[in-house]
Protein backbone atom coordinates (compact mmCIF):
# COMPACT_ATOMS: atom_id res chain seq x y z
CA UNK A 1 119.05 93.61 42.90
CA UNK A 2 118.35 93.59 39.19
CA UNK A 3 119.32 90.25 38.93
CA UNK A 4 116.92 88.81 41.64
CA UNK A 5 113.48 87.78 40.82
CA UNK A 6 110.14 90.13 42.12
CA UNK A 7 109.02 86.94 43.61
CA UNK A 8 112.15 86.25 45.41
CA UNK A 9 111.88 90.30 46.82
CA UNK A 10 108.82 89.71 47.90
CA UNK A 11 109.60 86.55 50.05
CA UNK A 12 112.51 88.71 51.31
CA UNK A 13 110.37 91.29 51.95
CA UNK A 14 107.93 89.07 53.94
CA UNK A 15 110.59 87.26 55.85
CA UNK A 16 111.70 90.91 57.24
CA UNK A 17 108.28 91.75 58.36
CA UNK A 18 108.19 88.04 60.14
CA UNK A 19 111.66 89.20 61.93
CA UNK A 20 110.41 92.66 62.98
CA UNK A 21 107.50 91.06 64.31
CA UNK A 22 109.75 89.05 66.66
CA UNK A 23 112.00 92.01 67.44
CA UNK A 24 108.96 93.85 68.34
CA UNK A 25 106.76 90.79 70.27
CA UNK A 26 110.21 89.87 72.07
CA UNK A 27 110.74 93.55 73.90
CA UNK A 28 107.03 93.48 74.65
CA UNK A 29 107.38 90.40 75.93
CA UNK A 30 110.70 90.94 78.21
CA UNK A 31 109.79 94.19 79.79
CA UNK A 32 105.76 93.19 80.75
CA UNK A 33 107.26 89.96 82.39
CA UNK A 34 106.07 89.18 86.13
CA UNK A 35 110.05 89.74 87.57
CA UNK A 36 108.85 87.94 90.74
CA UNK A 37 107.67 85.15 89.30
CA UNK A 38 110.24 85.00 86.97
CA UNK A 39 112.92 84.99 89.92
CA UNK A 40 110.50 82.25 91.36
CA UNK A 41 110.51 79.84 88.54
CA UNK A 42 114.54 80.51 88.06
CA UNK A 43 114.95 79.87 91.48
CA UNK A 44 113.17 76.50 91.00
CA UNK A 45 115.50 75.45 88.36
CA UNK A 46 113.85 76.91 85.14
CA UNK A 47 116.06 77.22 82.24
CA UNK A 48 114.13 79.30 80.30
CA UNK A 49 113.58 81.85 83.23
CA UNK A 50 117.55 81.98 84.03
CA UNK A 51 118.28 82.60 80.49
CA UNK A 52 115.82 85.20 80.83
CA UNK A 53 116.52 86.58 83.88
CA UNK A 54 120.37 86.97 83.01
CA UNK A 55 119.01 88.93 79.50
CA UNK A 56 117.20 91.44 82.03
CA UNK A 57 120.07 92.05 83.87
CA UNK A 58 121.52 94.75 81.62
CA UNK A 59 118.20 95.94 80.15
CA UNK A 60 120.20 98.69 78.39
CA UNK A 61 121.59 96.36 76.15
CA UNK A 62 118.80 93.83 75.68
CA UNK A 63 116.73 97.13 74.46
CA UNK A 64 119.66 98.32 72.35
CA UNK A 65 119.92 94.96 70.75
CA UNK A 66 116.06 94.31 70.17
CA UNK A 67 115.98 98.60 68.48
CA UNK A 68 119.16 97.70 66.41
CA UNK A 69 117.71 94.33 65.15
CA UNK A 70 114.35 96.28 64.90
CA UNK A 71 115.36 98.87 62.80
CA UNK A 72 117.92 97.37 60.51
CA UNK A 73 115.23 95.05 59.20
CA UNK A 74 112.61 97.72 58.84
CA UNK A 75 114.83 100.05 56.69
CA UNK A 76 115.74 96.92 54.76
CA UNK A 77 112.07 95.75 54.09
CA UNK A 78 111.61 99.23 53.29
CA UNK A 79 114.17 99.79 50.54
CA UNK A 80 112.96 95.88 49.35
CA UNK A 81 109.45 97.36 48.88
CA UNK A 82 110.25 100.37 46.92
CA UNK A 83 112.19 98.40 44.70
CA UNK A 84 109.15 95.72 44.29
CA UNK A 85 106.81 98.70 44.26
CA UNK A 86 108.69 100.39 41.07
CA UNK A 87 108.91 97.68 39.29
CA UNK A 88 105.17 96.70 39.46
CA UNK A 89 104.28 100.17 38.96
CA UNK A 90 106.77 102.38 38.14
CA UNK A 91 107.19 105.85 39.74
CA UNK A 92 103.93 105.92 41.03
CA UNK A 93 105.34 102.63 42.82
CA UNK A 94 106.89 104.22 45.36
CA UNK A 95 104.32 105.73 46.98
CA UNK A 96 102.10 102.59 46.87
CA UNK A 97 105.13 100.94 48.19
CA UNK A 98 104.98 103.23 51.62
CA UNK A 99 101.60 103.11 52.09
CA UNK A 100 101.05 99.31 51.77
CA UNK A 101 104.73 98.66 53.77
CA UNK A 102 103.49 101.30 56.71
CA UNK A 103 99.60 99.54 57.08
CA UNK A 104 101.61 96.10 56.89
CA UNK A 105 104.17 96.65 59.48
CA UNK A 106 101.79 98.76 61.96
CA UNK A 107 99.39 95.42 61.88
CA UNK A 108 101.36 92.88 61.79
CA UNK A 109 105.11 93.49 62.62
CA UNK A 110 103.56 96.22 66.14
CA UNK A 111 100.37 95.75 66.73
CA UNK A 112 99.66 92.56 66.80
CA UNK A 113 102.98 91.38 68.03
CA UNK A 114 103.10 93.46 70.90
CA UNK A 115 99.59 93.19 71.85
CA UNK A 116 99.79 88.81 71.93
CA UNK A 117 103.53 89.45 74.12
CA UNK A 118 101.45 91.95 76.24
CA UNK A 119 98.97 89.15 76.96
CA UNK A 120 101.14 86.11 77.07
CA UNK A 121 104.60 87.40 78.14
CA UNK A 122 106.42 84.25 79.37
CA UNK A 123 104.99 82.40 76.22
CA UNK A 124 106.73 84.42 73.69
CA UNK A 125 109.93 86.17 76.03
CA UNK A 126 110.98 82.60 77.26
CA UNK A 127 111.40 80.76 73.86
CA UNK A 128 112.37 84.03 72.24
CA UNK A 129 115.31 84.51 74.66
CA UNK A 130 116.98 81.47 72.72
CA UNK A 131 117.60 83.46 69.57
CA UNK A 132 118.19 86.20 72.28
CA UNK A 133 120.96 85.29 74.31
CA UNK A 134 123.45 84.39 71.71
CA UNK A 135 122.56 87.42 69.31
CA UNK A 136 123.35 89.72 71.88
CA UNK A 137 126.94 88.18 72.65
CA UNK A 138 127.47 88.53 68.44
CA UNK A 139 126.82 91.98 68.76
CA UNK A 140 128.04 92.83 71.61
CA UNK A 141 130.77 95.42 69.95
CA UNK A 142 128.24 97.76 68.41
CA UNK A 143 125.39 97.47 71.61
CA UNK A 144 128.06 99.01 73.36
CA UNK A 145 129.25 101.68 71.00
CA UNK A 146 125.26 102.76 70.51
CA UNK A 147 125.15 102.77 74.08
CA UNK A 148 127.75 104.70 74.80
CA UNK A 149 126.87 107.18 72.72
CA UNK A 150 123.74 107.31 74.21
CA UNK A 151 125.30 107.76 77.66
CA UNK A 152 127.24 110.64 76.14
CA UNK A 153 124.29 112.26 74.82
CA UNK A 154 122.36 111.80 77.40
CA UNK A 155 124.47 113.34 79.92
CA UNK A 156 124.96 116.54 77.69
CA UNK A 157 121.06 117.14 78.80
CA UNK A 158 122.03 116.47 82.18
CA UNK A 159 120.15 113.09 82.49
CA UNK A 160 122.17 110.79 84.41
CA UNK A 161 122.34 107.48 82.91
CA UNK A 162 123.34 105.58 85.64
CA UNK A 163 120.52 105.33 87.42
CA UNK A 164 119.10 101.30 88.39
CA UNK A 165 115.73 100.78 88.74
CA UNK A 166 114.80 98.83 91.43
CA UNK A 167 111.77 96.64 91.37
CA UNK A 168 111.01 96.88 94.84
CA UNK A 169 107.49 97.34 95.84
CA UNK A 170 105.96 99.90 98.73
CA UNK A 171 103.63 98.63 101.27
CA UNK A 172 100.69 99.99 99.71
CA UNK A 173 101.79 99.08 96.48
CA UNK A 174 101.81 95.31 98.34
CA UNK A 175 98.67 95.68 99.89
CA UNK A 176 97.23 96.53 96.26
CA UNK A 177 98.65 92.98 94.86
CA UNK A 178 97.44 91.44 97.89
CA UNK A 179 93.84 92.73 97.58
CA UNK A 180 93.89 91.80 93.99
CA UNK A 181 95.14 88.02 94.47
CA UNK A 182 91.57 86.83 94.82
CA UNK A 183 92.01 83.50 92.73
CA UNK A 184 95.58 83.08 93.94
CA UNK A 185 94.96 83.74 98.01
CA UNK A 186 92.44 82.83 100.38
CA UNK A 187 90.41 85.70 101.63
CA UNK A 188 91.66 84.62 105.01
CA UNK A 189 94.92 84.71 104.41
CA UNK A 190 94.93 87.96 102.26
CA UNK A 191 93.34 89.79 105.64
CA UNK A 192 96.17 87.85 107.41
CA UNK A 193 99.02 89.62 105.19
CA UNK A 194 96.77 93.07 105.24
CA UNK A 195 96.84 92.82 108.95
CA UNK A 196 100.65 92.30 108.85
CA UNK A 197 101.34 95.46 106.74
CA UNK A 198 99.48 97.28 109.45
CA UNK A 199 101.07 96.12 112.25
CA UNK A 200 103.27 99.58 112.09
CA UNK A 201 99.82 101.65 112.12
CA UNK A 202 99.11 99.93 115.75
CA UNK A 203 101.17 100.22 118.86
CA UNK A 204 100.97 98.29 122.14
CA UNK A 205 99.03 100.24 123.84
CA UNK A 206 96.18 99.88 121.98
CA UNK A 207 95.96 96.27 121.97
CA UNK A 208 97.43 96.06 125.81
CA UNK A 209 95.48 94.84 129.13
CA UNK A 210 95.22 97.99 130.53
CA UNK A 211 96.45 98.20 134.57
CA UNK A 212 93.57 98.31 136.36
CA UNK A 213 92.61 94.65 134.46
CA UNK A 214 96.37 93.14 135.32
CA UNK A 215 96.53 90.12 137.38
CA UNK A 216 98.79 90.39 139.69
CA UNK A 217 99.85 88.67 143.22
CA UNK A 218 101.30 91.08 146.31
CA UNK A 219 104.07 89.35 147.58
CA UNK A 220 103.01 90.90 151.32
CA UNK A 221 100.07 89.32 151.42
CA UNK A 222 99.53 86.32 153.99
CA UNK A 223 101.03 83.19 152.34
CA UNK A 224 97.20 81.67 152.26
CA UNK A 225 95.66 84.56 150.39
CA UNK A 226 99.12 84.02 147.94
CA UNK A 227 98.02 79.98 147.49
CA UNK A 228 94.71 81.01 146.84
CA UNK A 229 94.97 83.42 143.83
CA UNK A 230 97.78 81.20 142.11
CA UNK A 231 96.08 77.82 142.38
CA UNK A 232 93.01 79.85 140.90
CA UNK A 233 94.68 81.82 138.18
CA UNK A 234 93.43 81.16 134.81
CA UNK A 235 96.70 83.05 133.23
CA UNK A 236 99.91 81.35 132.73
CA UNK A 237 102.19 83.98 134.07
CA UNK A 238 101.32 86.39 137.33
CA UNK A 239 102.56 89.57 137.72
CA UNK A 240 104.62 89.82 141.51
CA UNK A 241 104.47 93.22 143.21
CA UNK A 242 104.86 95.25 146.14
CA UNK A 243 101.82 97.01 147.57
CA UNK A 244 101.87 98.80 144.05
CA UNK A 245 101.65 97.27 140.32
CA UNK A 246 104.40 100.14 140.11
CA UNK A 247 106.55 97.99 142.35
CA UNK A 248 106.30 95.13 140.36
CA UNK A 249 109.43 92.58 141.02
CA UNK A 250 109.24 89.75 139.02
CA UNK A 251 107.15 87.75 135.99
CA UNK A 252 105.90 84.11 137.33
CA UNK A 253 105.14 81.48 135.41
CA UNK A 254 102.60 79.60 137.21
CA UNK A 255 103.54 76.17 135.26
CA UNK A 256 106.91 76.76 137.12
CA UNK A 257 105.15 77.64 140.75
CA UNK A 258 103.73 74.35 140.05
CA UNK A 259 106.79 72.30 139.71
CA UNK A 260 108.26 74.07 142.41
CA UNK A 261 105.42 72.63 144.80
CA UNK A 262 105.79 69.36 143.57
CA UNK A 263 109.59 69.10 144.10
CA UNK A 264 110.37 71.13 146.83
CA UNK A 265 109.29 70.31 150.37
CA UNK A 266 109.33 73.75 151.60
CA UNK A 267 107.36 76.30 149.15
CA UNK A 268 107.57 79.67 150.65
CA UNK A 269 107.51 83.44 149.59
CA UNK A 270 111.42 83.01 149.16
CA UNK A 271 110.95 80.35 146.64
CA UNK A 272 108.38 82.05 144.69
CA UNK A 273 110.72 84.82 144.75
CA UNK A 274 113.28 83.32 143.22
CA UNK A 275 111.27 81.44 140.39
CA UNK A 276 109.84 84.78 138.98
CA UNK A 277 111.54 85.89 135.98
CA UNK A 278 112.77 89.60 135.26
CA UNK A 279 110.20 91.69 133.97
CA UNK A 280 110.91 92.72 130.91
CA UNK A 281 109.80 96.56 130.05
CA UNK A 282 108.16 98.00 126.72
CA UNK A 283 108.17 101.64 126.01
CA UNK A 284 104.53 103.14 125.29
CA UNK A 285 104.04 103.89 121.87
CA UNK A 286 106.15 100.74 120.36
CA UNK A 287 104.49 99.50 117.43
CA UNK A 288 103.48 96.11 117.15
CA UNK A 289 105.83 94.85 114.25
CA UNK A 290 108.56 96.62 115.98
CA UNK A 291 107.94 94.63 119.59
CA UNK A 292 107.00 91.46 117.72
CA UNK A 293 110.62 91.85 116.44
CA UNK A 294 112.07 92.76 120.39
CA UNK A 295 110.01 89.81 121.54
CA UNK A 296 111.97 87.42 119.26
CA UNK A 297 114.84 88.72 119.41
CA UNK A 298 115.15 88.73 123.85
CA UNK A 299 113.30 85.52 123.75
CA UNK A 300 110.32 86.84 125.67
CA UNK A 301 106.78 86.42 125.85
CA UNK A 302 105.30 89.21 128.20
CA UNK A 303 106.09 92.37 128.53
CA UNK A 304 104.93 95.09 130.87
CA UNK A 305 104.65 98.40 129.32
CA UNK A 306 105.33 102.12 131.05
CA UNK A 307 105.52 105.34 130.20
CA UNK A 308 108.16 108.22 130.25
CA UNK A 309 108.04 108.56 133.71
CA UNK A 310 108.31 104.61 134.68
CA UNK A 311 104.83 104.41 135.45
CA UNK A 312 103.09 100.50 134.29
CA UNK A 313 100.24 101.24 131.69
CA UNK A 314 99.81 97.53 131.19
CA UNK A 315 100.62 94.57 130.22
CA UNK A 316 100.79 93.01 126.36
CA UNK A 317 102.15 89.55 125.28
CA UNK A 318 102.73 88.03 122.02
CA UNK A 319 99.88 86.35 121.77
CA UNK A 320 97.85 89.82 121.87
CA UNK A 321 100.24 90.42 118.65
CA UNK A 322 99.47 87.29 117.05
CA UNK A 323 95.77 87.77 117.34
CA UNK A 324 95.89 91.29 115.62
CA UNK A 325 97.59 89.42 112.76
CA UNK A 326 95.23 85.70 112.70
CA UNK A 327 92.10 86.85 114.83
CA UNK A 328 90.94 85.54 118.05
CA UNK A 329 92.57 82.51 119.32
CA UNK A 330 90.04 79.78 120.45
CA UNK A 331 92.04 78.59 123.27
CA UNK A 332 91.84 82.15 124.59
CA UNK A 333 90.81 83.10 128.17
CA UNK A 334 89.14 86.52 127.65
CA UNK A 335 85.43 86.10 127.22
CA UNK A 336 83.89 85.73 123.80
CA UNK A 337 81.25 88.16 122.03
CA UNK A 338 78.56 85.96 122.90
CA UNK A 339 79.59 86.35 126.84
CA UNK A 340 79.73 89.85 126.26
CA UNK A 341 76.60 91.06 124.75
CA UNK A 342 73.48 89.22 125.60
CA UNK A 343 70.02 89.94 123.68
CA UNK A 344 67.24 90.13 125.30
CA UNK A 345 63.69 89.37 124.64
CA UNK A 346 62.04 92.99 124.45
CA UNK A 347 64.81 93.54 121.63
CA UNK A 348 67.49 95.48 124.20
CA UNK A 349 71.08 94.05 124.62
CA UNK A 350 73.37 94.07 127.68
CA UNK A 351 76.48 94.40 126.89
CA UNK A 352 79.92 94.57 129.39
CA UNK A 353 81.51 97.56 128.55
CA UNK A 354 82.89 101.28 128.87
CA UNK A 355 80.89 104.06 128.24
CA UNK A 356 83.54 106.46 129.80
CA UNK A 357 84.26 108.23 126.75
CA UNK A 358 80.91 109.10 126.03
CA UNK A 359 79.38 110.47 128.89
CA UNK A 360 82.69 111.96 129.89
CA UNK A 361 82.11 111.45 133.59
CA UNK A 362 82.05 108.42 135.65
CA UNK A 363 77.75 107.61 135.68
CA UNK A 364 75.59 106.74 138.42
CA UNK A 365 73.88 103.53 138.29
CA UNK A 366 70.57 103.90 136.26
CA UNK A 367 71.87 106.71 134.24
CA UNK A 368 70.97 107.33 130.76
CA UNK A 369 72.81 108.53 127.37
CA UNK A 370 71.61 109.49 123.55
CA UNK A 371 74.35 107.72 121.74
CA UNK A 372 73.22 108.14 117.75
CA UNK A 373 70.20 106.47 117.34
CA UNK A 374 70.37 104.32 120.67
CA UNK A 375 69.64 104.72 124.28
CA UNK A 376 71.52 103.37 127.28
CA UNK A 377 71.25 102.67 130.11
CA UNK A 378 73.94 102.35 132.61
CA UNK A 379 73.18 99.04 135.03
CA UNK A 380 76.31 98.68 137.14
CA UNK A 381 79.22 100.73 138.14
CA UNK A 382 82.31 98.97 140.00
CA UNK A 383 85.67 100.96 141.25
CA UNK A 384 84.94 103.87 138.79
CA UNK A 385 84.23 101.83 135.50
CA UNK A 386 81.37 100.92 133.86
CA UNK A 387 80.86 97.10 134.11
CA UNK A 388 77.24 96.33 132.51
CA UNK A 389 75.03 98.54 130.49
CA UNK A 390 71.95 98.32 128.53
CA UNK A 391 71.49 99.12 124.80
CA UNK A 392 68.12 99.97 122.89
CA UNK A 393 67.81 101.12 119.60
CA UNK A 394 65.32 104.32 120.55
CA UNK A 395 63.36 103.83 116.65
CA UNK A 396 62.14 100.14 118.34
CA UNK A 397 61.16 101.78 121.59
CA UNK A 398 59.09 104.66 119.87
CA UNK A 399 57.38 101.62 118.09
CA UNK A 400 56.69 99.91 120.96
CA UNK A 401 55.00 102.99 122.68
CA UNK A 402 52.52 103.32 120.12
């Protein structure tokens, strides 16, 4: 080096610095990358993002290349400025030399690097993985030797090396992106995709039409009374039983009665009979995203659900599914909130509803329960349930009695 100019050292010197700065940006830049969106944009043809994505593959060696490039360059600016720093100022250069080299490399071949990769990953990882890609291929013989060795050492401590990271996310891990996609999603559809993660938190009995409420026809009855309560049925399929819901015999679609009247001459029990579909059976407990999955997969649409003795709890389609995940459909036939709770001028509501729970005993009609800081009052009771009831907040009626 005695030969070479301080001036021409120093450019050296520089250049390094300018080279561990891309060493050090480039593994910033690789490792903070969005992987899903970087499988997105290869998917969509990206060449940049393939080249990428095929680097990231084998991180091993794209971390054993970016350290080896790394740290040649860094002992070689090193032994560069000690011999610029003793020949501007002797032996006291040397030490001059490692302080000004350290502060230079922290700021400007780490720091600052790392901390612009950090920010803009797929700015600086996609054009860097030109340089990238072929460098690693050149050498490829001594990645693998320091690898190896690394392997070897590392398995001396009993750390397996063989161990893939998978970039796999958990639900609530999911639910976290989701709830954090505010610019990118719709706040509809984000409570869409929370309410499809929790499908497995709900089963189908708490979203089913519970017995008592299931519409059914009993095949015995006279064949007027069975005219009646189909032409009038605002549901598309009707439940056919036997005296009992528990002797329930078939699943009718009423769009299919219809057809059946219109083309047959003679429409009779036998008929009807033979139009119902099977009834198709759904163990208590199931939970939605696992039935949502049976209903697809059989085809069906309905489902009657029992317990572990055979016993029908109710009934649950996929449209009671669907709603959990979208809301309300507006072309449903169960009545709205408005139908349900009606204000009322002296600032009480009546609502239709069960108080069961509550009281813990079926009420007589005009009797009263403290429910937190409201008092109802019970207004009609039909075949042991609670059909209308009125609600007062009890602050507004102390008021009032003032």
């Amino acid at each position: 080096m005695d030969h070479v100019s301080t001036s021409t050292l120093i450019i050296i010197l520089v250049i390094m610095i300018v080279v561990s700065a891309y060493f050090s940006a480039s593994e910033t830049g690789m490792m903070t990358l969005n992987r899903y969106r970087l499988r997105h944009l290869s998917k969509q043809g990206n060449r940049a993002a393939r080249r990428v994505e095929k680097l990231l593959r084998r991180p091993d060696r794209l971390i054993s290349l970016v350290l080896i490039g790394n740290n040649l360059v860094n002992i070689l600016a090193s032994a560069l400025a000690t011999i610029v720093g003793i020949r501007l100022y002797g032996n006291a250069g040397v030490a001059i030399a490692t302080g000004v080299l350290t502060f230079v490399v922290l700021i400007f071949a780490e720091v600052m690097p790392k901390t612009i990769a950090a920010l803009y990953p797929e700015r600086v990882a996609f054009p860097s993985s030109v340089l990238l890609a072929p460098l690693q291929k050149i050498m490829l013989p001594l990645v693998w030797l320091l690898n190896t060795i690394t392997r070897g050492l590392m398995r001396m401590c009993g750390i397996r090396g063989n161990v893939h990271r998978s970039d796999a996310v958990s639900k609530d891990e999911l639910r976290s992106i989701v709830n954090e996609s505010q610019s990118q999603i719709s706040r509809r559809n984000q409570d869409m995709l929370i309410s499809v993660l929790d499908l497995e938190k709900v089963t189908v009995d708490d979203i089913m039409v519970p017995r008592n409420e299931v519409v059914g026809i009993d095949i015995n009855d006279d064949w007027k009374s069975i005219m009646r309560q189909l032409t009038h049925s605002p549901h598309g399929r009707i439940v056919l039983y036997r005296q009992s819901l528990d002797d329930a015999i078939g699943m009718l679609r009423v769009r299919e009665a219809y057809r059946l009247m219109t083309e047959k001459r003679e429409f009779n029990k036998e008929n009807l009979l033979r139009a119902a579909d099977e009834i198709y059976f759904i163990p208590e407990g199931t939970p939605l995203n696992v039935q949502l999955v049976k209903f697809q997969r059989n085809k069906e649409k309905v489902g009657m659900i029992v317990d572990e003795y055979g016993d029908i709890q109710g009934l649950v389609t996929v449209e009671d599914i669907l709603e959990e995940i979208v809301g309300d459909f507006t072309t449903s036939m169960s009545p709205t909130l408005a139908e349900e709770v009606n204000p009322q001028s002296d600032g009480s509501v009546l609502i239709d509803g069960m108080l069961l729970e509550a009281l813990e005993e079926i009420p007589q009609v005009d009797a009263q329960v403290r429910v937190g800081h409201y008092l109802i009052d019970v207004l009609d009771v039909q075949e042991n349930m609670i059909k209308r009831v009125r609600v007062k907040p009890i602050i507004a009626q102390d008021h009032s009695s003032l």
